[in-house]
Protein backbone atom coordinates (compact mmCIF):
# COMPACT_ATOMS: atom_id res chain seq x y z
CA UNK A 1 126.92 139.28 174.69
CA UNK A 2 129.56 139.57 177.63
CA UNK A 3 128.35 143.05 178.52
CA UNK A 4 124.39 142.36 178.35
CA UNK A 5 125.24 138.98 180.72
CA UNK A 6 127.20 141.61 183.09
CA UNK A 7 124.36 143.84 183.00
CA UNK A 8 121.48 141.54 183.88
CA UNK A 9 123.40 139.91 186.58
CA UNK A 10 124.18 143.69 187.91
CA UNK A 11 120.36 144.34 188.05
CA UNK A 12 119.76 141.24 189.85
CA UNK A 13 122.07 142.29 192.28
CA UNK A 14 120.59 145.73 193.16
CA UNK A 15 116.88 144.38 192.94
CA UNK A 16 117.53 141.56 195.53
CA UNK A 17 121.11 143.76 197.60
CA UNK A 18 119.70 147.71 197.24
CA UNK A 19 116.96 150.23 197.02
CA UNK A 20 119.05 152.09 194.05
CA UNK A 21 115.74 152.17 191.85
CA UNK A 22 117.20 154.91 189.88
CA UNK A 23 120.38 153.01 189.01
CA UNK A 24 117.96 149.81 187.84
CA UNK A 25 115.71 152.04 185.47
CA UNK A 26 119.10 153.03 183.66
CA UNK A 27 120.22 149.47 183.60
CA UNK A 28 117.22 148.21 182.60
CA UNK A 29 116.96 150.67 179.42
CA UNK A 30 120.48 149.89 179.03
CA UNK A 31 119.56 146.24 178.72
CA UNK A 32 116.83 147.18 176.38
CA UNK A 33 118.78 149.04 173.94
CA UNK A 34 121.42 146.38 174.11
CA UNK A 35 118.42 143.70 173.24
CA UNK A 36 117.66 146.30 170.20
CA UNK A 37 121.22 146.64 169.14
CA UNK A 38 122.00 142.69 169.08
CA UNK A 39 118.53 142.29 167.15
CA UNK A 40 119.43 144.74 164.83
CA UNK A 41 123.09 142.83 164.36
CA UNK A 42 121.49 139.98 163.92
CA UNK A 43 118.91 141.17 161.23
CA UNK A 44 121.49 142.83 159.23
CA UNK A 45 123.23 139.59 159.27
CA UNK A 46 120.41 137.60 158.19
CA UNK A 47 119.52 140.28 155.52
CA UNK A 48 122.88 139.60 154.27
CA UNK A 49 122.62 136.12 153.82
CA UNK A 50 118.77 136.35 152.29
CA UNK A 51 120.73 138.93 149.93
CA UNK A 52 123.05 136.31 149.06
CA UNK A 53 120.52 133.48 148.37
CA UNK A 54 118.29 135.96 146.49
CA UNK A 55 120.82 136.73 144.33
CA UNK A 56 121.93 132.99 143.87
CA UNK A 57 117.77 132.31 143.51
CA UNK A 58 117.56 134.95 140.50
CA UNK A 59 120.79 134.65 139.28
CA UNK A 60 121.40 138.64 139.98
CA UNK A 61 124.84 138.71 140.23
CA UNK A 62 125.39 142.64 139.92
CA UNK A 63 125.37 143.27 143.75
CA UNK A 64 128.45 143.37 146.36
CA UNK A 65 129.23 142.33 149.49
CA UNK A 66 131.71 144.45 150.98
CA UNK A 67 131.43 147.35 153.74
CA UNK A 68 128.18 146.30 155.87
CA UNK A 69 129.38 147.98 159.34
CA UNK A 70 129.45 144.67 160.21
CA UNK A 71 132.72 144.51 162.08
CA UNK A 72 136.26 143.32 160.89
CA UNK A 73 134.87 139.28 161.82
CA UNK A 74 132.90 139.61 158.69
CA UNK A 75 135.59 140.73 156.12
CA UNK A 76 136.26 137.43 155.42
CA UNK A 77 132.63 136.27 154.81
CA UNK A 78 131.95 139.29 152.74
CA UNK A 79 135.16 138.45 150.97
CA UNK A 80 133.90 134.93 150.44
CA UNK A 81 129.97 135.83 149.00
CA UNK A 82 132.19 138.25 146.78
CA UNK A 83 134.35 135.81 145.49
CA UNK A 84 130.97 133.30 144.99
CA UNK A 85 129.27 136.30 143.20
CA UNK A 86 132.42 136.98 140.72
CA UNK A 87 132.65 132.96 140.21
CA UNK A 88 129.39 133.08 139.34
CA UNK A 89 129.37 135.73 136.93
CA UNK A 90 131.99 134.03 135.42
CA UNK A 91 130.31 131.00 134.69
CA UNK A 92 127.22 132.75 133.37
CA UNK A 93 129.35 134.41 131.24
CA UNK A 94 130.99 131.08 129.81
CA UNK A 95 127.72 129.43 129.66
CA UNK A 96 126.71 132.48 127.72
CA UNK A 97 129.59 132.56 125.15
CA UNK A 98 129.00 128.65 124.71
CA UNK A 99 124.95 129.49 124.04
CA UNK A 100 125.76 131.79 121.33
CA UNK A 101 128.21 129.95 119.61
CA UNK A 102 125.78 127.24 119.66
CA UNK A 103 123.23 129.30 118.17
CA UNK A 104 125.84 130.67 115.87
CA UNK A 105 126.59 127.63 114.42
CA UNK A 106 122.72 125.89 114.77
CA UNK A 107 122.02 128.98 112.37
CA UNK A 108 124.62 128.73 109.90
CA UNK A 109 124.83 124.73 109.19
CA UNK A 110 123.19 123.96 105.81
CA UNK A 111 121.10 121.14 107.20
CA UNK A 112 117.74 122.30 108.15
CA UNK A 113 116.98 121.40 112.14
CA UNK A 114 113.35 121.60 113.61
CA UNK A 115 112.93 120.89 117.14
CA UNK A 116 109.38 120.36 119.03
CA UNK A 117 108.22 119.27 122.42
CA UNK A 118 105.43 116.91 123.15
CA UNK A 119 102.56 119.39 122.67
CA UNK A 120 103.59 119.98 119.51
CA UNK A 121 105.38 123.58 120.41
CA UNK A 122 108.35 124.39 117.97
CA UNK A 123 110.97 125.33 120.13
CA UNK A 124 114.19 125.76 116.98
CA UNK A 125 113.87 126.67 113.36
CA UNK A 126 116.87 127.38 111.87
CA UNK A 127 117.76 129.28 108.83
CA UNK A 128 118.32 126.20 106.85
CA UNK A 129 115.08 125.24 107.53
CA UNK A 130 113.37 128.39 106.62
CA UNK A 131 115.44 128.43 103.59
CA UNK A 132 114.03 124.47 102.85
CA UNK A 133 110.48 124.87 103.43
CA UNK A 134 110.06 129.00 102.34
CA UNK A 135 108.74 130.17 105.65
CA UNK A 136 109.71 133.03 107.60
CA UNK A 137 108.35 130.95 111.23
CA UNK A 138 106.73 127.72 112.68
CA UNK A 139 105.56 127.91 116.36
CA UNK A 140 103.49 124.79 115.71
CA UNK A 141 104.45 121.31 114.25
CA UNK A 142 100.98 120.95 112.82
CA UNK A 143 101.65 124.14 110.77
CA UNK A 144 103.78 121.65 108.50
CA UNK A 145 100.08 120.47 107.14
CA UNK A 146 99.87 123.71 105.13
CA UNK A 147 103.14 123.18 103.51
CA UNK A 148 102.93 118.72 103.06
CA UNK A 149 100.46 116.14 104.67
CA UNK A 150 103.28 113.40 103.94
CA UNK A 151 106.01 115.77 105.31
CA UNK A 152 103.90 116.53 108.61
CA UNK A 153 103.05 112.79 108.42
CA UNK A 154 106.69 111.79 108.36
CA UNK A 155 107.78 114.36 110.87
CA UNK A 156 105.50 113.07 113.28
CA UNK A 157 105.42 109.22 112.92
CA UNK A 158 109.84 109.11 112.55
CA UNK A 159 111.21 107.88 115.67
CA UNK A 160 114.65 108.70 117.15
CA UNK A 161 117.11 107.29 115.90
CA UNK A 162 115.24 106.84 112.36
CA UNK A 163 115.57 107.75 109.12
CA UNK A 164 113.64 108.58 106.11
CA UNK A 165 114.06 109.54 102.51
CA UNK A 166 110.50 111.65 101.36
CA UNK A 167 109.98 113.30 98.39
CA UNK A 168 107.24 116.49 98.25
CA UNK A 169 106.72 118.93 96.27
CA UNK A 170 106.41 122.47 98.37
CA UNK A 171 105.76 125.68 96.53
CA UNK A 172 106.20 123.99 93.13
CA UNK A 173 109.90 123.04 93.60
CA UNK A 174 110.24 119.35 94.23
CA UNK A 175 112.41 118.20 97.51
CA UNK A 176 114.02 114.87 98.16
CA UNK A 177 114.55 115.22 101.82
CA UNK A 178 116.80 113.18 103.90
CA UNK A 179 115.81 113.22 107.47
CA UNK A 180 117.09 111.46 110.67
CA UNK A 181 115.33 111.93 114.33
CA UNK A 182 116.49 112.30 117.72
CA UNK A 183 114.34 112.55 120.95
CA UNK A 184 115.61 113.07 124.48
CA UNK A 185 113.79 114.77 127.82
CA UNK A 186 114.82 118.11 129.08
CA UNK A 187 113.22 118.79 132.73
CA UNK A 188 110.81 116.42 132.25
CA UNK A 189 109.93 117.06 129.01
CA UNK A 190 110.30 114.88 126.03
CA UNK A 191 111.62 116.71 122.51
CA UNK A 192 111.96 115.74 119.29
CA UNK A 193 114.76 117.22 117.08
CA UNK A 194 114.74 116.17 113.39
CA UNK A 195 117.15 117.04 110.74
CA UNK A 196 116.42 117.79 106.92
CA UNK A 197 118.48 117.88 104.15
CA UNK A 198 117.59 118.01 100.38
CA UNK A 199 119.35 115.33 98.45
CA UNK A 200 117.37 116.09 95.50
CA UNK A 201 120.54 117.27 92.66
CA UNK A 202 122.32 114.57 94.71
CA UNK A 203 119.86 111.91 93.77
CA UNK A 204 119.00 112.96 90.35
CA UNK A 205 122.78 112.48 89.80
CA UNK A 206 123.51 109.16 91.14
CA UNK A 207 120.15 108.22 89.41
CA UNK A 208 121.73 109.00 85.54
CA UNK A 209 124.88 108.00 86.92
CA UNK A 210 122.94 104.06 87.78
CA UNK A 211 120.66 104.39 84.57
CA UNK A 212 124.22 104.94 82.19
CA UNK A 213 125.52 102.04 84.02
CA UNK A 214 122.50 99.66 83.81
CA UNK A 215 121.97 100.97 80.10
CA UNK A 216 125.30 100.23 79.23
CA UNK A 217 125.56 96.35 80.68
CA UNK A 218 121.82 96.31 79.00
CA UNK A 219 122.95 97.52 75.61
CA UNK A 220 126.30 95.07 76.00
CA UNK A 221 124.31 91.96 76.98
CA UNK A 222 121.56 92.71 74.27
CA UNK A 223 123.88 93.47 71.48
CA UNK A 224 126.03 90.56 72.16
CA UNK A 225 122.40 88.09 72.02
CA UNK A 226 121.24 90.31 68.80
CA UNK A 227 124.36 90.49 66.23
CA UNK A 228 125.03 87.07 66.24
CA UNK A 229 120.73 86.90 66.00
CA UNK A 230 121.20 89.52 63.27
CA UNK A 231 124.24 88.09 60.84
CA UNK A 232 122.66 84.10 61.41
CA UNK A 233 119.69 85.71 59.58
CA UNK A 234 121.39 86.94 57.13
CA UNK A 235 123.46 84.30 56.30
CA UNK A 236 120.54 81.80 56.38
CA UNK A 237 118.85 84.37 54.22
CA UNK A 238 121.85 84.37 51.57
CA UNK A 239 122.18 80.46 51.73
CA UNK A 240 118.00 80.19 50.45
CA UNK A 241 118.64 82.62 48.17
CA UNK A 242 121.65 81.05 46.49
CA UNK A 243 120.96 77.55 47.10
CA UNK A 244 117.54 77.00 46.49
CA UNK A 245 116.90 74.95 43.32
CA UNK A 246 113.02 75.36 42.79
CA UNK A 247 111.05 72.92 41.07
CA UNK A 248 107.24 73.21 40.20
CA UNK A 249 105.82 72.92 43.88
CA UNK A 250 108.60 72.69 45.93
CA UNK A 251 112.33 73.49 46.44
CA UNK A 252 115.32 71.56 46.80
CA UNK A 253 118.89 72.18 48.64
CA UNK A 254 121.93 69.52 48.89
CA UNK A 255 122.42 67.89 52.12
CA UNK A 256 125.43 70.56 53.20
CA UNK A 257 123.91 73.73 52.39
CA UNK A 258 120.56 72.10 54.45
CA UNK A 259 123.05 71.50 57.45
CA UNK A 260 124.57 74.55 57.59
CA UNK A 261 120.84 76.19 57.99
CA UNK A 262 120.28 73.69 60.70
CA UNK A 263 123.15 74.88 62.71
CA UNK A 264 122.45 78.58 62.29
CA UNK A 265 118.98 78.28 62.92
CA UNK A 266 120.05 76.02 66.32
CA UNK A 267 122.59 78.51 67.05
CA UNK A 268 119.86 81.40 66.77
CA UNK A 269 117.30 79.49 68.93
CA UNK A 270 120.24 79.28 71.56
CA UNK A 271 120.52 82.74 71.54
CA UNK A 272 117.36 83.81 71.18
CA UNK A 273 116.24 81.52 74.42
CA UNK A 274 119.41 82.99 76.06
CA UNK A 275 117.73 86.86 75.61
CA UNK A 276 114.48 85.60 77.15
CA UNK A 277 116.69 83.96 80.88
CA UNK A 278 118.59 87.45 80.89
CA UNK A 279 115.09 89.16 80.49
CA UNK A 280 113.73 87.06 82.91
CA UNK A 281 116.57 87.79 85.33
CA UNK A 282 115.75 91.21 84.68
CA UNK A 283 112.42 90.91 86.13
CA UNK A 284 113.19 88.76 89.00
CA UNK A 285 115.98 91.74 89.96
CA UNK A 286 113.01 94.14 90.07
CA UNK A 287 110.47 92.15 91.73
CA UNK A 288 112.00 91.25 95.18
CA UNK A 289 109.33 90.38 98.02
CA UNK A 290 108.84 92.50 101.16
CA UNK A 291 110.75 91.00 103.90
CA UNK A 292 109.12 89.25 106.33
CA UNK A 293 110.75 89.66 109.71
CA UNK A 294 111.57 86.96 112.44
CA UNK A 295 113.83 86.45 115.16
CA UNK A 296 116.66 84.35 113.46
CA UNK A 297 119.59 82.38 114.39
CA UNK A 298 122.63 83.26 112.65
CA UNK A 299 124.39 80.16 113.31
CA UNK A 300 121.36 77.81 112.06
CA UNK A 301 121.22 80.27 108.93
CA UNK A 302 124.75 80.13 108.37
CA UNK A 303 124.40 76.12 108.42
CA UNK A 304 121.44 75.52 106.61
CA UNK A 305 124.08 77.56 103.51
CA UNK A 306 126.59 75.07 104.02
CA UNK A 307 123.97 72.08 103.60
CA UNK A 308 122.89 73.27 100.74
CA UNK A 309 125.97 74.13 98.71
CA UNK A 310 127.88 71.29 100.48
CA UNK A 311 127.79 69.20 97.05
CA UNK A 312 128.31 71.78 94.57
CA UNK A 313 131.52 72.93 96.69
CA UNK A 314 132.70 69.58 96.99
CA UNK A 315 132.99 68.63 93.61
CA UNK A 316 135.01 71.65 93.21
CA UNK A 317 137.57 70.04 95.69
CA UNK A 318 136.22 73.19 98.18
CA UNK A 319 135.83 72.92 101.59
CA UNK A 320 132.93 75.14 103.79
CA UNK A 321 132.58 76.07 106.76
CA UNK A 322 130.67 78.14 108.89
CA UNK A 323 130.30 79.58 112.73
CA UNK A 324 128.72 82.06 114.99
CA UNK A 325 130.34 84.02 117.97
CA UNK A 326 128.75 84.09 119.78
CA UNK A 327 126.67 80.86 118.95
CA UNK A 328 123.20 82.21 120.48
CA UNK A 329 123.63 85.46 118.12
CA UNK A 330 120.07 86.19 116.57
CA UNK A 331 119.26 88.93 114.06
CA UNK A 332 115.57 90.28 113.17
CA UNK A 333 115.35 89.25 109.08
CA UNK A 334 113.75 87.21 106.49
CA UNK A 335 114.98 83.73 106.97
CA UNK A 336 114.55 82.84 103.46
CA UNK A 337 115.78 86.80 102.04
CA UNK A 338 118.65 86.29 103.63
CA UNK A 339 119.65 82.83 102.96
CA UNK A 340 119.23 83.18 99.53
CA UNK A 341 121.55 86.47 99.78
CA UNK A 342 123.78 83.77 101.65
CA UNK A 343 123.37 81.34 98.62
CA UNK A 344 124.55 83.94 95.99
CA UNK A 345 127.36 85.23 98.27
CA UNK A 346 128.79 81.65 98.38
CA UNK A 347 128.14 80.42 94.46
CA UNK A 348 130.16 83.70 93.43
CA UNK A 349 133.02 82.18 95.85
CA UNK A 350 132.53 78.66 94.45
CA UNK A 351 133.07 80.03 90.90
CA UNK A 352 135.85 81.98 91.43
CA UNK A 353 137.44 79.23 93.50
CA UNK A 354 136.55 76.47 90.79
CA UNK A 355 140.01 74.82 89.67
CA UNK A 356 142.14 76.65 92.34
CA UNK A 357 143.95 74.26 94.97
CA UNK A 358 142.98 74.36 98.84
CA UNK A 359 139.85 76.59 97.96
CA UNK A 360 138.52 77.47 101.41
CA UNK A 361 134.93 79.54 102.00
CA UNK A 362 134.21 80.62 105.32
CA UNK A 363 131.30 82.42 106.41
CA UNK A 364 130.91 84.06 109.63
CA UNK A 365 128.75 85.47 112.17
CA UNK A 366 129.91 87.71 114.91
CA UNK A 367 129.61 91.25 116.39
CA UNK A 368 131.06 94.26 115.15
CA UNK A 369 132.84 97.27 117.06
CA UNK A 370 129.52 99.68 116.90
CA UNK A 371 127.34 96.61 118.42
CA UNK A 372 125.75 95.69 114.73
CA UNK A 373 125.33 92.30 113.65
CA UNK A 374 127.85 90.93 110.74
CA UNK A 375 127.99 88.14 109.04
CA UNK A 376 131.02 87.41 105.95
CA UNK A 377 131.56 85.38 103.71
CA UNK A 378 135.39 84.60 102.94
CA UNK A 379 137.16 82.63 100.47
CA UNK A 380 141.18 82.39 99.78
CA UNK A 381 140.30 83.00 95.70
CA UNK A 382 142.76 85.63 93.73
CA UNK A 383 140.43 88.74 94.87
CA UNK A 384 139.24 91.73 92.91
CA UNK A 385 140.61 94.72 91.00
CA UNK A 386 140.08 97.90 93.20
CA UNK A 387 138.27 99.12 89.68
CA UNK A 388 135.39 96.10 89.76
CA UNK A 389 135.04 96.46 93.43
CA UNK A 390 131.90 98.58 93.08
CA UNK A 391 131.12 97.45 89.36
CA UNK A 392 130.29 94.33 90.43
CA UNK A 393 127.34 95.73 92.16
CA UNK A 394 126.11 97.14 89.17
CA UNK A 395 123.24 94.87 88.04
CA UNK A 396 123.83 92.47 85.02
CA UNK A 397 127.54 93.55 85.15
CA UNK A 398 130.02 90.43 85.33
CA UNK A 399 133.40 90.25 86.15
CA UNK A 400 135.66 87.80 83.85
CA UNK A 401 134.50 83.79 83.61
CA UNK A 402 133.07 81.73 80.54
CA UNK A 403 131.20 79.77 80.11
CA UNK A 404 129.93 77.70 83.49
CA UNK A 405 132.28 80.20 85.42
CA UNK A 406 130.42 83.23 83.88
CA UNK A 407 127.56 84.44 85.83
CA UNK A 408 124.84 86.15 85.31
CA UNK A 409 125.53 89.57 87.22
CA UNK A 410 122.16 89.88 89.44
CA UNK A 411 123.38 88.34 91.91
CA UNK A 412 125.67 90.55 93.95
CA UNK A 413 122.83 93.23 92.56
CA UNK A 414 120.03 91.40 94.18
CA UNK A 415 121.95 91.00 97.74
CA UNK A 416 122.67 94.32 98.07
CA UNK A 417 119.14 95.56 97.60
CA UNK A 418 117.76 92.50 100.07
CA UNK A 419 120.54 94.11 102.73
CA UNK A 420 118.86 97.22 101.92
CA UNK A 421 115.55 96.56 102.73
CA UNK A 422 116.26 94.96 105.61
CA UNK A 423 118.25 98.69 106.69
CA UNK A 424 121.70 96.66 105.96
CA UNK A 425 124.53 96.96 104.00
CA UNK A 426 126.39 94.77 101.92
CA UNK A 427 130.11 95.74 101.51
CA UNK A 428 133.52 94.05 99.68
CA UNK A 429 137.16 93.94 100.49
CA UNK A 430 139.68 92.58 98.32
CA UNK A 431 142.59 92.84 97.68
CA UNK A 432 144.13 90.97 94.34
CA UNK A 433 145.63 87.50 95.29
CA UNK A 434 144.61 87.79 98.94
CA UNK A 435 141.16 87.04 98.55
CA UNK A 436 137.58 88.33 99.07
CA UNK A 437 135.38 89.36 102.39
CA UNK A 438 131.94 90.16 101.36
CA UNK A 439 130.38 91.71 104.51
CA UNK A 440 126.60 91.50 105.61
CA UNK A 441 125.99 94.93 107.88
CA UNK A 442 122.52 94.84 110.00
């Protein structure tokens, strides 16, 4: 630049000082091939740089940067768009190693993982899945119709964050598929990603596991209402037959034997009347109303429970209370499903509170860790073997009691499944002579 500002200012001179027209035709093609030469610098430059973004553009890191002619002032740049390129091969070749092992492991977990976009476009179908279902591919969701209506049907209508339990039948084998959804947006496109997993042995397993358990209580409460049923009968029987003095139209028995057929025939009524409430509970158990879902207030639930069972707890000499932090929490439930698994909770901590001193029931409303709505139900009472603490979920089965203090077993039975349909849980801690915590999970 120095040398081309010498030059022009030395033509300027000899066109306005001289007559040397020789001398300014050199110096002007001098200035002309500087012009080229600085142009030419200055391209080369700015090809360098377009080479750069290019590369950065198309992430085509296999070039270099070093040795343009360029002069020594541009080591250090070439060094630096070197040192870029080699960072940046780097990191492509992280991200890389992190997308396989991704892959890896997306196609060797045993839960089967389908992933779509909005238009339907099946954009991951792992092994597991093509295992499931029996198919080699699926570029399209709606190819699911060919394999299950329900299953497409599900797929489609399961929002994230859902889950589902289906059962289908697909190439003659029946599945009972567990599936949970996910969406997000990726570049401004919205994805679905459900995950299936067949529960089916699972199921079938727990299900003979619950029928043994249920026939077992059922065969236990039965038998104990049809023996005594049973030998009453046959003792009745025995007194007719021994006792009975016949005459010519009628028959005769003293006044003792007659009374003791009285009280066995009471004593079989009793019992026969006590079959017919424990198949009657039976039926209520299975016959539980859809819920009907409101906005409720936990606090006003909590003590509308305490009006109600107010009397019954204070003739036991046990006090109730109840609150809500904080006091404006609301839940979305059946007021009346839900009060009545309040009602239950509370009568199983009356009875096992009944002639203990400074009973205490508390039930309360509040928060937990994960954001979820809990509500418990407390009492001081002498808590439950760690073996009953899942028995006494088992329907009809009750734990110790006679008598008034005996109940009837549905009723922990019956909460759980209301918690259930409402997408709850119902959960116990114990611990013997430290007392009870049932806890109500929304």
């Amino acid at each position: 630049m120095l040398f081309l500002a010498a030059t022009l200012l030395l033509l300027v001179y000899l066109i306005y000082e001289s007559e040397y027209y020789v001398s300014m035709t050199i110096l002007g093609l001098v200035i002309i091939a500087q012009v080229i030469s600085l142009i030419r610098y200055l391209e080369r430059t700015n090809e360098l740089l377009t080479r750069f973004l290019d590369a950065i553009q198309y992430s085509d890191f296999t070039g270099s940067f070093r040795n343009h002619g360029l002069g020594s002032k541009f080591d250090e740049l070439n060094k630096s768009f070197s040192h870029v390129m080699d960072r940046f091969k780097e990191e492509r070749a992280e991200k890389e190693e992190s997308i396989r092992y991704l892959e890896t492991v997306v196609q060797h977990i045993g839960v089967g993982l389908i992933c779509f976009n909005g238009k339907g476009e099946v954009v991951l179908f792992n092994t597991a899945a093509k295992r499931l279902f029996k198919i080699a591919t699926l570029r399209k969701i709606e190819s699911l119709k060919g394999l299950s209506k329900p299953l497409y049907k599900t797929v489609q209508n399961l929002r994230g964050g859902n889950r589902n339990l289906i059962r289908v039948t697909i190439q003659r084998e029946t599945l009972q598929l567990a599936m949970f959804a996910t969406e997000f947006r990726m570049r401004d496109e919205s994805y679905k990603l459900v995950s299936f997993q067949n529960i089916h042995s699972e199921l079938e397993e727990k299900e003979m596991d619950a029928w043994q358990n249920l026939t077992q209580v059922l065969a236990h409460e039965i038998m104990n209402s049809i023996t005594p049923i049973s030998s009453l009968s046959a003792t009745v029987k025995m007194l007719l037959d021994d006792h009975t003095i016949e005459k010519e139209n009628h028959a005769e028995l003293n006044k003792e034997i007659l009374a003791d057929v009285r009280d066995a025939l009471e004593t079989i009524q009793n019992r026969s009347e006590g079959l017919m409430r424990f198949v009657n509970s039976y039926r209520d158990f299975t016959q539980i109303p859809e819920p009907k879902y409101e906005i409720v207030n936990v606090k006003e639930a909590l003590h509308r429970t305490v009006n109600l069972m107010k009397t019954e707890a204070v003739k036991q000499e046990i006090k109730l209370f109840a609150k809500a932090e904080p006091e404006s929490l609301e839940v979305t439930a059946d007021p009346h499903l839900i009060e009545q698994t309040l009602i239950n909770l509370v009568k199983n901590a009356i009875r096992v509170l009944t002639n203990q001193e400074n009973g205490e029931i508390l039930l309360m409303g509040s928060i937990d860790v994960s954001g979820r709505v809990i509500i418990e139900v407390r009492d001081n009472g002498p808590g439950i073997k760690k073996t009953n603490s899942e028995k006494i979920f088992i329907p009809f089965y009750s734990v110790g009691g006679n008598g008034k203090t005996k109940g009837s077993g549905i009723g922990l039975s019956l909460s759980r499944q209301i918690m259930r349909m409402h997408n709850g849980t119902l959960t116990v801690q114990s611990e013997k002579g430290k007392g009870t915590v049932f806890t109500m999970r929304f």
